[in-house]
PDB file of N, CA and C in Angstrom:
ATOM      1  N   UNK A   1       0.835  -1.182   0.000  1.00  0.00           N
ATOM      2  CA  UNK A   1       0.000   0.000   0.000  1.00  0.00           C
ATOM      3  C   UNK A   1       0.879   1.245   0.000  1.00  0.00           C
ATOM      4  N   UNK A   2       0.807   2.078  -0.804  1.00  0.00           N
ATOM      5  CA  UNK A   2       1.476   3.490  -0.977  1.00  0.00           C
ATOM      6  C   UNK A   2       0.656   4.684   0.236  1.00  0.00           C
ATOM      7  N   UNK A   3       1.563   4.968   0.921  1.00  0.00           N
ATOM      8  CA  UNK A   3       0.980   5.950   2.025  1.00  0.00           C
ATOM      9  C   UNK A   3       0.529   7.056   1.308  1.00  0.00           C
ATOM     10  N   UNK A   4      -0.207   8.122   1.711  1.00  0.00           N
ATOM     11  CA  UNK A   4      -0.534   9.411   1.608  1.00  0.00           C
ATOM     12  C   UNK A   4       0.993  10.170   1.775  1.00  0.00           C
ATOM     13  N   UNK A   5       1.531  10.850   1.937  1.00  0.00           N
ATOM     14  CA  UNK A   5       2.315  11.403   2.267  1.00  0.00           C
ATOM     15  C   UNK A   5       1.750  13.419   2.367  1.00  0.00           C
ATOM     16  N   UNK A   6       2.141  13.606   3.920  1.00  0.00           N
ATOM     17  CA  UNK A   6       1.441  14.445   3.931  1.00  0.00           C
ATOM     18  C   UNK A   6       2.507  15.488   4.897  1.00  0.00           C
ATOM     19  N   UNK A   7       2.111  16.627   5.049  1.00  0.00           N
ATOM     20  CA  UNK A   7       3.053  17.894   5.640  1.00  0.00           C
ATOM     21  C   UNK A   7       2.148  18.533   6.557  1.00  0.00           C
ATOM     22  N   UNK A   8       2.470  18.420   7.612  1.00  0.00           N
ATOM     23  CA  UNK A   8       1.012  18.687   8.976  1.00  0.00           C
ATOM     24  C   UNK A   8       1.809  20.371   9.291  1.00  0.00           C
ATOM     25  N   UNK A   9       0.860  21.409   9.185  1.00  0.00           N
ATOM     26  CA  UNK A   9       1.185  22.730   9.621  1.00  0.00           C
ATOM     27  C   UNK A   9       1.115  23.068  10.834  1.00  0.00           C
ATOM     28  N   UNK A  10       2.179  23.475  11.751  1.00  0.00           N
ATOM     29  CA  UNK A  10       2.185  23.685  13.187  1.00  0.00           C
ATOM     30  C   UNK A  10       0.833  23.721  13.692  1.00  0.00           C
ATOM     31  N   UNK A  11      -0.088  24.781  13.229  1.00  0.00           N
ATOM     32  CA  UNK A  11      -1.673  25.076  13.863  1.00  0.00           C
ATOM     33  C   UNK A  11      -2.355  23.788  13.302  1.00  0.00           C
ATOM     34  N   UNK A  12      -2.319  22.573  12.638  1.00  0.00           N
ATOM     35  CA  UNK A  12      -2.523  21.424  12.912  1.00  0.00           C
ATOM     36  C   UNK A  12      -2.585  20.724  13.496  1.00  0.00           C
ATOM     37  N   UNK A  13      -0.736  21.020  13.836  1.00  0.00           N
ATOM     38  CA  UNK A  13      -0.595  19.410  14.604  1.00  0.00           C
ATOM     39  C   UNK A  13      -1.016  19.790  16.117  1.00  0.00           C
ATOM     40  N   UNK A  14      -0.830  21.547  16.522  1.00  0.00           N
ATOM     41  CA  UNK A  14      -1.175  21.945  17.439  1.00  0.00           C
ATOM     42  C   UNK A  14      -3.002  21.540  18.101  1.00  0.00           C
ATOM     43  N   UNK A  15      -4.160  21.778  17.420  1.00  0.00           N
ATOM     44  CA  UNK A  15      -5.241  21.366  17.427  1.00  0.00           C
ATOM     45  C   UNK A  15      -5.746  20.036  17.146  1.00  0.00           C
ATOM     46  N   UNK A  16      -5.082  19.404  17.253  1.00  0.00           N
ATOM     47  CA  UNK A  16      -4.931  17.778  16.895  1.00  0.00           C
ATOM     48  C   UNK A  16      -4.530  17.255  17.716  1.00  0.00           C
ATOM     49  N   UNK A  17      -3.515  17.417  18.636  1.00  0.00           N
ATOM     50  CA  UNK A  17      -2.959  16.443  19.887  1.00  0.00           C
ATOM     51  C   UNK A  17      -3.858  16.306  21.029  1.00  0.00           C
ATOM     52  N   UNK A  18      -4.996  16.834  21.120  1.00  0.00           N
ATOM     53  CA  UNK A  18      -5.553  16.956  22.882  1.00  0.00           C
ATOM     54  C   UNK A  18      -6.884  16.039  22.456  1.00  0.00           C
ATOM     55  N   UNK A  19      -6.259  15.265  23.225  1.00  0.00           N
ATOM     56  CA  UNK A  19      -7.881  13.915  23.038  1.00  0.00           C
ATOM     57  C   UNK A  19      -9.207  14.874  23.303  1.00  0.00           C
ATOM     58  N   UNK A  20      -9.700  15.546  23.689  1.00  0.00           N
ATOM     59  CA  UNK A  20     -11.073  16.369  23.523  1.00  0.00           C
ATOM     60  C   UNK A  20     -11.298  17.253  22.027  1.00  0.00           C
ATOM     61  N   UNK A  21     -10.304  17.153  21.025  1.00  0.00           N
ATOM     62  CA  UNK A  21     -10.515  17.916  19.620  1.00  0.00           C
ATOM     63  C   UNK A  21     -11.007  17.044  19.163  1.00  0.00           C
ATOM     64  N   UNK A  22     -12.167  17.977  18.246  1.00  0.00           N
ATOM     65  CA  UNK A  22     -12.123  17.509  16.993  1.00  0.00           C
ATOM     66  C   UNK A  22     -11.657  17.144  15.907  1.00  0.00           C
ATOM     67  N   UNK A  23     -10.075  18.072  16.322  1.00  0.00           N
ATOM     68  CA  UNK A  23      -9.321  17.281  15.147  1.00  0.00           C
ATOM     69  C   UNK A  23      -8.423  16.176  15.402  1.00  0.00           C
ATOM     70  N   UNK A  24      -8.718  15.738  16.795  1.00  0.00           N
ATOM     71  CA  UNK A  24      -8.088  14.817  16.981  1.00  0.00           C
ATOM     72  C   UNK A  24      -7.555  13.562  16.033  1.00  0.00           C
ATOM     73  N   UNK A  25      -8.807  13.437  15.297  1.00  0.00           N
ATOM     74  CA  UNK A  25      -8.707  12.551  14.148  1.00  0.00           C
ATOM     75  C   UNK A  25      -7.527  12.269  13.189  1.00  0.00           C
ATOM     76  N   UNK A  26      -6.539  13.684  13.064  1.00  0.00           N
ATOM     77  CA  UNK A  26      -5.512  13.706  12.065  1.00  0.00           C
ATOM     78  C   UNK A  26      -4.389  13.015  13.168  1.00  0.00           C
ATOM     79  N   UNK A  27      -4.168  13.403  14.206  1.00  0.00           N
ATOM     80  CA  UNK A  27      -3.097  13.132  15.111  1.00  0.00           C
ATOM     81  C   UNK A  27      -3.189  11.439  15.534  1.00  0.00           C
ATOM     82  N   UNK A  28      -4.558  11.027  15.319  1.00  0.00           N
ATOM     83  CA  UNK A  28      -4.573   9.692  15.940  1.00  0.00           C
ATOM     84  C   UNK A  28      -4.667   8.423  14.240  1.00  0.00           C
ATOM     85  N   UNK A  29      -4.844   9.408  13.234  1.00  0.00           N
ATOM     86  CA  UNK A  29      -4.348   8.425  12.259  1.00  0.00           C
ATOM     87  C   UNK A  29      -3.043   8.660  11.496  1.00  0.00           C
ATOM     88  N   UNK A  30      -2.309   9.479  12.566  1.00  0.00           N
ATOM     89  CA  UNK A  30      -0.764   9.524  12.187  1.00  0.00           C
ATOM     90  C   UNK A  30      -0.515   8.110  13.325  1.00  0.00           C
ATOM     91  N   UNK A  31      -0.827   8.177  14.535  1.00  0.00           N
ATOM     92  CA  UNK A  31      -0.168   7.314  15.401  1.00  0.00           C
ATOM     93  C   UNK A  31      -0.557   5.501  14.929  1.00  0.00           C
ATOM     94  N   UNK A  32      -1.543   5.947  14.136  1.00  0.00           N
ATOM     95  CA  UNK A  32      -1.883   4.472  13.552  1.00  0.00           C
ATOM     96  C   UNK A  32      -0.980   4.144  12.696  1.00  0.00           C
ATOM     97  N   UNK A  33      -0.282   5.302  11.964  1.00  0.00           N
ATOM     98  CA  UNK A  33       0.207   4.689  10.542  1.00  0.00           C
ATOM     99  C   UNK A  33      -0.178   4.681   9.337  1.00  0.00           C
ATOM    100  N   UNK A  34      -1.419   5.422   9.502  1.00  0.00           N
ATOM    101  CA  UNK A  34      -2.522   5.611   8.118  1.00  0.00           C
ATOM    102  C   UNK A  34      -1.660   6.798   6.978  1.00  0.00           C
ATOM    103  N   UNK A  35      -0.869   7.724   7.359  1.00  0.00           N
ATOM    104  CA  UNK A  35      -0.167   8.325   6.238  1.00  0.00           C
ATOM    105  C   UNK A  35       1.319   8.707   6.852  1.00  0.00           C
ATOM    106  N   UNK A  36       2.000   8.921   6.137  1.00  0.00           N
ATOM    107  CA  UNK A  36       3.597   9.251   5.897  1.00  0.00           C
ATOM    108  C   UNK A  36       3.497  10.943   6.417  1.00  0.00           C
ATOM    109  N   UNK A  37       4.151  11.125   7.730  1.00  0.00           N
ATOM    110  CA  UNK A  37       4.608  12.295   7.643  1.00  0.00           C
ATOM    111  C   UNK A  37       5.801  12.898   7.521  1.00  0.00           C
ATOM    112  N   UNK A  38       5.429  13.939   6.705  1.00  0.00           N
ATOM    113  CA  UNK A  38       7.038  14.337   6.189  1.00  0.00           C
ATOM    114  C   UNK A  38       7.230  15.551   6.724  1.00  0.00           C
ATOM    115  N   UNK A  39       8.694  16.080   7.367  1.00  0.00           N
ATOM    116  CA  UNK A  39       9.342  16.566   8.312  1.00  0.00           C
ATOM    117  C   UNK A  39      10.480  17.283   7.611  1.00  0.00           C
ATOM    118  N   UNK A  40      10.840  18.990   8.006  1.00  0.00           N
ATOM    119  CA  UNK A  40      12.254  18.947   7.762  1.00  0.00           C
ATOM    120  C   UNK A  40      12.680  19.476   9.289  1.00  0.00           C
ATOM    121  N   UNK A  41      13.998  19.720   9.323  1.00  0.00           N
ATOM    122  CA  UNK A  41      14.695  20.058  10.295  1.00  0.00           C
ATOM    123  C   UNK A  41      13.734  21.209  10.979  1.00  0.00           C
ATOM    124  N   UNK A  42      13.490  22.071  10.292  1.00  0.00           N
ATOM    125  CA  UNK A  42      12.856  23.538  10.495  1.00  0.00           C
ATOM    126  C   UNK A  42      11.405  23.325  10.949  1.00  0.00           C
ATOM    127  N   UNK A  43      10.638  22.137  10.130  1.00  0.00           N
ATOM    128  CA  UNK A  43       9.377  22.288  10.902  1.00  0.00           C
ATOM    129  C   UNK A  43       9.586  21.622  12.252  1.00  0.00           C
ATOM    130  N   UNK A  44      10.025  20.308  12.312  1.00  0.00           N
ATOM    131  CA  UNK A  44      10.326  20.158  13.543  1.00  0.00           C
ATOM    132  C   UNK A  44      10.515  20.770  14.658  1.00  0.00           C
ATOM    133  N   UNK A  45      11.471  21.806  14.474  1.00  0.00           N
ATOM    134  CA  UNK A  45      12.666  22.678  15.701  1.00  0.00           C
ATOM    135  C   UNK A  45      10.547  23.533  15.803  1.00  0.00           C
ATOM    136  N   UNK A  46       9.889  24.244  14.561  1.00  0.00           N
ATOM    137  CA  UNK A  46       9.018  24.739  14.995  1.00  0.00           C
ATOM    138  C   UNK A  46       7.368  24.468  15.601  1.00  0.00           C
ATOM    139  N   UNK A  47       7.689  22.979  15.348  1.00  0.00           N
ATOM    140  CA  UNK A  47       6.891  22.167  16.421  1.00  0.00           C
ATOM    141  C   UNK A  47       6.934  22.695  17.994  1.00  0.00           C
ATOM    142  N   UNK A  48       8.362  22.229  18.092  1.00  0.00           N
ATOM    143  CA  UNK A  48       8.700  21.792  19.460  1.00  0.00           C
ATOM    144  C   UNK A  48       8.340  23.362  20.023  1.00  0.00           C
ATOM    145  N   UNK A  49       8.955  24.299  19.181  1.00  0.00           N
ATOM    146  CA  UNK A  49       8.869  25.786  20.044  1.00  0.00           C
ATOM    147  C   UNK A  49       7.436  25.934  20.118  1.00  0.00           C
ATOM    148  N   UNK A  50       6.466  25.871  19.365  1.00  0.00           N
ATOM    149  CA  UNK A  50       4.859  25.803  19.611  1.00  0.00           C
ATOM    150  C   UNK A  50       4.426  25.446  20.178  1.00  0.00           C
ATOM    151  N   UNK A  51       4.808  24.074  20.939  1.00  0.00           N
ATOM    152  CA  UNK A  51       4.654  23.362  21.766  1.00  0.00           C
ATOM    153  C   UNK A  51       4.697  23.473  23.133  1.00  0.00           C
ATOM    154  N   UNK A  52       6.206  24.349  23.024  1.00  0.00           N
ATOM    155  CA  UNK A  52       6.491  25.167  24.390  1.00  0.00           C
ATOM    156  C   UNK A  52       5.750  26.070  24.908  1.00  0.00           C
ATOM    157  N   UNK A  53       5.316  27.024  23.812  1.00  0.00           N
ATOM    158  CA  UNK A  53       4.372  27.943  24.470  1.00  0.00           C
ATOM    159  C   UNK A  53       3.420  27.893  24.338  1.00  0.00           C
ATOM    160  N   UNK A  54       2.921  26.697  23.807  1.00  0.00           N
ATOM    161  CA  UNK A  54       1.071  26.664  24.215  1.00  0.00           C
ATOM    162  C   UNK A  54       0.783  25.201  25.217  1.00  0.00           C
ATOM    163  N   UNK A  55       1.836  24.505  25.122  1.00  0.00           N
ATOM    164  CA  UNK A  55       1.514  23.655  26.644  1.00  0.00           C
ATOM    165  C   UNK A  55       2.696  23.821  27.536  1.00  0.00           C
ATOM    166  N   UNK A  56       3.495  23.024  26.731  1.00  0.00           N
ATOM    167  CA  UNK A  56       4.792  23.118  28.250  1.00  0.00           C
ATOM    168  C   UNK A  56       5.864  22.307  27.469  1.00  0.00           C
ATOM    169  N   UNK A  57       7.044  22.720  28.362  1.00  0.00           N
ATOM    170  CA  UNK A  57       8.473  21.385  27.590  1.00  0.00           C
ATOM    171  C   UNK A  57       8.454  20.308  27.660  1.00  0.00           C
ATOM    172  N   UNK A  58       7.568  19.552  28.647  1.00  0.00           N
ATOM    173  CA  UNK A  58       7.067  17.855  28.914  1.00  0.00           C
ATOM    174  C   UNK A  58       6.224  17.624  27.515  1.00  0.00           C
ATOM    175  N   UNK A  59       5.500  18.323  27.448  1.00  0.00           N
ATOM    176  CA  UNK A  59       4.589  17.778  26.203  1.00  0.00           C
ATOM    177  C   UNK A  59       5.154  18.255  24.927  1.00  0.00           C
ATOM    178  N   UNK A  60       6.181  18.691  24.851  1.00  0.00           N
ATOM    179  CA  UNK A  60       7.062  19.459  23.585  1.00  0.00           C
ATOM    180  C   UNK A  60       7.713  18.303  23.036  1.00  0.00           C
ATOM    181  N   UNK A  61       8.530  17.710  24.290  1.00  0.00           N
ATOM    182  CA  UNK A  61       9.092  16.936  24.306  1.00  0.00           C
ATOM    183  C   UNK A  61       8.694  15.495  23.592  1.00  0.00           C
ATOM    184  N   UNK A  62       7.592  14.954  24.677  1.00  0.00           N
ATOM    185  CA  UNK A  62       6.549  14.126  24.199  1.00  0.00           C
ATOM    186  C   UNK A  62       6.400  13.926  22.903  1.00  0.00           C
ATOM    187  N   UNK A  63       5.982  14.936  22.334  1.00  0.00           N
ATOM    188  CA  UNK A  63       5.372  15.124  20.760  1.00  0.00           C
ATOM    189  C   UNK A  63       6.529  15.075  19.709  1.00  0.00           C
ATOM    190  N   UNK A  64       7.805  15.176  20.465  1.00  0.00           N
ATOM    191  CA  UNK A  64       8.564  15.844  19.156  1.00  0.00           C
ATOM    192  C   UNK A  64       9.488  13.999  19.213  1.00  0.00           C
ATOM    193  N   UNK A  65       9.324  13.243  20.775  1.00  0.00           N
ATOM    194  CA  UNK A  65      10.188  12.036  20.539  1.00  0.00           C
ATOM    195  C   UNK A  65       9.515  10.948  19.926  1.00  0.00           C
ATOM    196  N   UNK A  66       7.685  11.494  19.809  1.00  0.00           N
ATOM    197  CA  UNK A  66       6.936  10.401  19.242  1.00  0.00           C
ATOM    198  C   UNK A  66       7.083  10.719  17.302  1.00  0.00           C
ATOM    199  N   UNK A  67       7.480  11.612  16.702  1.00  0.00           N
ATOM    200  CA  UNK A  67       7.529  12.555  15.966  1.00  0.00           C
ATOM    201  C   UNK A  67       9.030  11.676  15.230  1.00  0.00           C
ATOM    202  N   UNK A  68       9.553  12.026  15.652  1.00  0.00           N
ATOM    203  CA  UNK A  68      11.472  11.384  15.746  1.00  0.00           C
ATOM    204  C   UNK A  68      11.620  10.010  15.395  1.00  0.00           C
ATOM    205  N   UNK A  69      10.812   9.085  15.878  1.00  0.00           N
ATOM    206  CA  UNK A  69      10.579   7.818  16.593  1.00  0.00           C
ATOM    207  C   UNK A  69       9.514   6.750  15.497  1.00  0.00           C
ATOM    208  N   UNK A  70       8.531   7.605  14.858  1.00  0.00           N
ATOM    209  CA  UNK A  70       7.921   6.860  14.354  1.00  0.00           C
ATOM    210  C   UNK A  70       8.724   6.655  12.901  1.00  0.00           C
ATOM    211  N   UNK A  71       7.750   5.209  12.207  1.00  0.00           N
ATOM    212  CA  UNK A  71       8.153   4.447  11.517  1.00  0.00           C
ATOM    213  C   UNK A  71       7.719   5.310   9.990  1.00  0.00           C
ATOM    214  N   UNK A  72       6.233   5.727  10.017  1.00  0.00           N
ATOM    215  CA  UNK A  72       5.812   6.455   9.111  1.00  0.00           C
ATOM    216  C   UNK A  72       6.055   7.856   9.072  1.00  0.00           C
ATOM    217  N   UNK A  73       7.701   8.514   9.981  1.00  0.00           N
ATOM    218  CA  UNK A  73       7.760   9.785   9.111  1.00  0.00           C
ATOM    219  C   UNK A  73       9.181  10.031   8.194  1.00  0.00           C
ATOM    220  N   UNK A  74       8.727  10.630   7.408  1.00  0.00           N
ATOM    221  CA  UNK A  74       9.912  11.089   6.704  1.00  0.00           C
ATOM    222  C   UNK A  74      10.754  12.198   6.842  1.00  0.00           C
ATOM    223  N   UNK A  75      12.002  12.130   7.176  1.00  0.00           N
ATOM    224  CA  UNK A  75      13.167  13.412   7.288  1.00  0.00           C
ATOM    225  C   UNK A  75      12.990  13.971   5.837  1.00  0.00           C
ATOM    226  N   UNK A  76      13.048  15.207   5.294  1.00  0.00           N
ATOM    227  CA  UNK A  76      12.474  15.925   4.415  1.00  0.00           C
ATOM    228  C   UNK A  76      14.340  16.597   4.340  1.00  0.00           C
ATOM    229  N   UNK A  77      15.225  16.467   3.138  1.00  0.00           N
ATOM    230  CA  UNK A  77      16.186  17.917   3.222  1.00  0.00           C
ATOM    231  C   UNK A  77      15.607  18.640   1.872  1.00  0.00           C
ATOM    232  N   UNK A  78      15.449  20.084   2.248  1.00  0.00           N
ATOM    233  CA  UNK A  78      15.263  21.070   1.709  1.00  0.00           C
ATOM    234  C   UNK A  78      16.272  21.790   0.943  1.00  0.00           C
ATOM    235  N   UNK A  79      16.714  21.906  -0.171  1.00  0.00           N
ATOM    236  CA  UNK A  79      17.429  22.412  -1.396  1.00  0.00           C
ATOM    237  C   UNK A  79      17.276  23.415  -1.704  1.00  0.00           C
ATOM    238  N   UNK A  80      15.789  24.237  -2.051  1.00  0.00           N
ATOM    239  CA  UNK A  80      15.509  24.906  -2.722  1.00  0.00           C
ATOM    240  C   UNK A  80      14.296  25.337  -1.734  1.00  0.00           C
ATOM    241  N   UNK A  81      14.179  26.979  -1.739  1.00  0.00           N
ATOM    242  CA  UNK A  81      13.413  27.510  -1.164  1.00  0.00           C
ATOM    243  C   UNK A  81      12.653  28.298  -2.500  1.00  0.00           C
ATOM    244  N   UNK A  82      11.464  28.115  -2.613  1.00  0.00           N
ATOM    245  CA  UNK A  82      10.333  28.884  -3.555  1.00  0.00           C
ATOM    246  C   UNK A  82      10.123  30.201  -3.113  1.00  0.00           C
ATOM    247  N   UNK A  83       9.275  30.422  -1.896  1.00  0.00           N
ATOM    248  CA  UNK A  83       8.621  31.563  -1.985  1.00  0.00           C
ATOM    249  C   UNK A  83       8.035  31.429  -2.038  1.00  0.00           C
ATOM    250  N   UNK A  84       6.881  30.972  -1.988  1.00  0.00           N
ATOM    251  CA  UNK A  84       5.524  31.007  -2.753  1.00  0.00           C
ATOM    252  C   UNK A  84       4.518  31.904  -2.114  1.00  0.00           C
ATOM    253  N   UNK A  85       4.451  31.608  -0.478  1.00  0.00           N
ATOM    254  CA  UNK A  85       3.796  32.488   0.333  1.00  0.00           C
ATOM    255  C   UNK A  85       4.237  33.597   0.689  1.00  0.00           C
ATOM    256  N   UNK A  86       3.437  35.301   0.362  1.00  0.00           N
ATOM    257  CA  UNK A  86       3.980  36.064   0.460  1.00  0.00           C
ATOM    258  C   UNK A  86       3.098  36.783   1.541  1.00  0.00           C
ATOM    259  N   UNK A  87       2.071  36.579   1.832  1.00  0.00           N
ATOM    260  CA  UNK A  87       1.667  36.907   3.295  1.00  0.00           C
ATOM    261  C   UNK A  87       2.078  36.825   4.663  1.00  0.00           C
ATOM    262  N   UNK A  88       2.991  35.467   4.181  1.00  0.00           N
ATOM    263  CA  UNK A  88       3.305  34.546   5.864  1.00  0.00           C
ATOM    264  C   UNK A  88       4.498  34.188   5.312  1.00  0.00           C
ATOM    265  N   UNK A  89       5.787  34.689   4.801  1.00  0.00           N
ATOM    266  CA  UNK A  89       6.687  33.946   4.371  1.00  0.00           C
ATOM    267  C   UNK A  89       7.726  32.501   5.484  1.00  0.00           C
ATOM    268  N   UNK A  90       7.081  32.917   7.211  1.00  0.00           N
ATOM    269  CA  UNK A  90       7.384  31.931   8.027  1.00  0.00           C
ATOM    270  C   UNK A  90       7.020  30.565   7.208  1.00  0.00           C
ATOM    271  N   UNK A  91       5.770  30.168   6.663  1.00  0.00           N
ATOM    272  CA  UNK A  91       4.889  29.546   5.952  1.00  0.00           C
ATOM    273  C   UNK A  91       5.389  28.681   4.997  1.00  0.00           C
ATOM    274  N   UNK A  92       6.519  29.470   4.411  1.00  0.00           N
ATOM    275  CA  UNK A  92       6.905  28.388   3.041  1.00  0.00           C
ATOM    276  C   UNK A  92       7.799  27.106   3.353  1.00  0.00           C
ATOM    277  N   UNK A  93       8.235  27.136   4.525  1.00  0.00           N
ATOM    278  CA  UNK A  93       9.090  25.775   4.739  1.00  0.00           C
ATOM    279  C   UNK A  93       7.858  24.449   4.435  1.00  0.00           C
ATOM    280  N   UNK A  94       6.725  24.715   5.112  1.00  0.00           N
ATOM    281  CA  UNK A  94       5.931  24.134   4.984  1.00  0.00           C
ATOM    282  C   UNK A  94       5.743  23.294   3.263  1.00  0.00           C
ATOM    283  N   UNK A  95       5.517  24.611   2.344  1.00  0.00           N
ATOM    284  CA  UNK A  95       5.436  24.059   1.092  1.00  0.00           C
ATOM    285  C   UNK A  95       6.500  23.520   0.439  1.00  0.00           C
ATOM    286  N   UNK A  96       7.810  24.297   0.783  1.00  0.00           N
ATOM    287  CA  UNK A  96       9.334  23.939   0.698  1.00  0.00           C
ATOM    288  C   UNK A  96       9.091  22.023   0.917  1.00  0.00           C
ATOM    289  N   UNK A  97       9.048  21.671   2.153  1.00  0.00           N
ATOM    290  CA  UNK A  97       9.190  20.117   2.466  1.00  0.00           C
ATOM    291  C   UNK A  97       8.283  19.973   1.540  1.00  0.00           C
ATOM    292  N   UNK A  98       6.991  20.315   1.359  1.00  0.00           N
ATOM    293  CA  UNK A  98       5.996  19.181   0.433  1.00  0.00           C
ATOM    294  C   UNK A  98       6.363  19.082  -1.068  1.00  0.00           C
ATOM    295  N   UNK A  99       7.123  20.087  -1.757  1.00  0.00           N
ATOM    296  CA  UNK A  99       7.430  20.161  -2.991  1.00  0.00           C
ATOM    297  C   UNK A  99       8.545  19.125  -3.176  1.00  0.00           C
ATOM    298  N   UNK A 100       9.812  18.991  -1.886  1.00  0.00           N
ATOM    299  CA  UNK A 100      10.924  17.897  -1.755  1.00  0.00           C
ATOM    300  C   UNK A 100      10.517  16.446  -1.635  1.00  0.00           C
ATOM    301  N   UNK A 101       9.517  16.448  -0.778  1.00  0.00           N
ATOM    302  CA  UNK A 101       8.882  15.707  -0.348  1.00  0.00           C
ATOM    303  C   UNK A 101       7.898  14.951  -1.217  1.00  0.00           C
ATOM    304  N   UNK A 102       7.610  15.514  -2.125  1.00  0.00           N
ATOM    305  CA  UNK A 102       6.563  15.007  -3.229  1.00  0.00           C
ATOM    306  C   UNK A 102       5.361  14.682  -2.288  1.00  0.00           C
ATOM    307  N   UNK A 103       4.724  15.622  -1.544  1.00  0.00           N
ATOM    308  CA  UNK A 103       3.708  15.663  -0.641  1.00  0.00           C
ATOM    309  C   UNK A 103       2.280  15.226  -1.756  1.00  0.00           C
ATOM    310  N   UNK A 104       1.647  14.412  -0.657  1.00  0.00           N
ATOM    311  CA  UNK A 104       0.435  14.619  -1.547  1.00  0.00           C
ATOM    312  C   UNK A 104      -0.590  15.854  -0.859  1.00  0.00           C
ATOM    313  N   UNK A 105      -0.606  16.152   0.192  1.00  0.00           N
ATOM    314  CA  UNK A 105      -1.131  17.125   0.892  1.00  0.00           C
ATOM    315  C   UNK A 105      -0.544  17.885   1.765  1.00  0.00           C
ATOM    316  N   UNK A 106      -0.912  18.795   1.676  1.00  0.00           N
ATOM    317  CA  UNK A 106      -0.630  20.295   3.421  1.00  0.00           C
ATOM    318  C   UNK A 106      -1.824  20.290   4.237  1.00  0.00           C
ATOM    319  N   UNK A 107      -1.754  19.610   4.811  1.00  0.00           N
ATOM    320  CA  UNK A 107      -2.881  19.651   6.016  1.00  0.00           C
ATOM    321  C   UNK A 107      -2.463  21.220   6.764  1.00  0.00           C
ATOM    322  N   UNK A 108      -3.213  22.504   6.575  1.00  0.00           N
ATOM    323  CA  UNK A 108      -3.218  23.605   7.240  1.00  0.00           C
ATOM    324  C   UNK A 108      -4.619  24.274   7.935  1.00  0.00           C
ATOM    325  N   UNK A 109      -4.221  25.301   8.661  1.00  0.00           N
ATOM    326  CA  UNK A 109      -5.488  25.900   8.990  1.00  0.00           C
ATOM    327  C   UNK A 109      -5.862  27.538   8.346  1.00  0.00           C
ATOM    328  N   UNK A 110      -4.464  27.611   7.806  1.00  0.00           N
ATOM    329  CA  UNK A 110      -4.067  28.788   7.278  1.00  0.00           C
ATOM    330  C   UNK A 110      -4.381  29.289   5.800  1.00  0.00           C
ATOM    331  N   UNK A 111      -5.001  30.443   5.534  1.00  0.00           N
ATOM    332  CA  UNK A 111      -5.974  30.805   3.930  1.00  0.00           C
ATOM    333  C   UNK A 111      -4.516  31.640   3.658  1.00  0.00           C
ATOM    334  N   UNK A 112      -3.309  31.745   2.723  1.00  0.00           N
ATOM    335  CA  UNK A 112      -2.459  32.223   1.961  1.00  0.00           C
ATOM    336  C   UNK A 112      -2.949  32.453   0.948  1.00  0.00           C
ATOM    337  N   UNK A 113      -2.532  33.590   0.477  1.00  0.00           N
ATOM    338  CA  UNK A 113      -2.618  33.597  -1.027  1.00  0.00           C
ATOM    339  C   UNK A 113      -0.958  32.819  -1.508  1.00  0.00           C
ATOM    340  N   UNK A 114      -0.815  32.435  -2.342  1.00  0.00           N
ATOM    341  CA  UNK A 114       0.431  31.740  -2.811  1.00  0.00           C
ATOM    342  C   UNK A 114       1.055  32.205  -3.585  1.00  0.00           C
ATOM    343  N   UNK A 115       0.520  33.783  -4.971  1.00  0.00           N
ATOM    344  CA  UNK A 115       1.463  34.132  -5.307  1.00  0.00           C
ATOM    345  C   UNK A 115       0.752  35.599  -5.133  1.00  0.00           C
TER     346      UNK A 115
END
């Protein structure tokens, strides 16, 4: 079976980890294994800092060794930076990994214009 391969946006993965969301759904069919997440250095490091300041360094932690650890994610290296987002240029690593990555999706919460 060919995974999904997919690029989870901080305000994703952020609204997704707390068993009372609704979006719990994306976070608990990553832990199943249901799609490939793909990772670069940069989203990672900006996981963990999101993490810090909206719960704490225990659960930063938590998230970033289950993150590290699993079987279905992919280390992403980034070559080439686009641009694409010019509203939020924090934003483009995001599309950066999925373009390296041959993403099939950006799971975001975020409306960009892209060019």
């Amino acid at each position: 079976m060919k995974y999904l391969k997919i690029v989870l946006d901080t305000n994703a993965l952020l609204v997704s980890i707390s068993r009372n969301s609704q979006f719990r759904l994306i976070f608990d069919m990553f832990l199943d294994g249901r799609f490939e997440l793909l990772v670069s250095t940069e989203i990672l490091n900006e996981y963990v800092e999101k993490l810090q300041e909206k719960a704490n360094p225990f659960v930063a932690n938590n998230i970033s060794e289950v993150i590290i650890n699993a079987q279905n994610v992919a280390f992403v290296s980034v070559y080439f930076n686009w641009n694409m987002i010019k509203d939020d240029p924090e934003d483009n690593k995001f599309v950066d990994c999925a373009v390296a990555g041959d993403a099939t999706f950006i799971v975001s919460n975020d409306r960009h214009s892209i060019f």
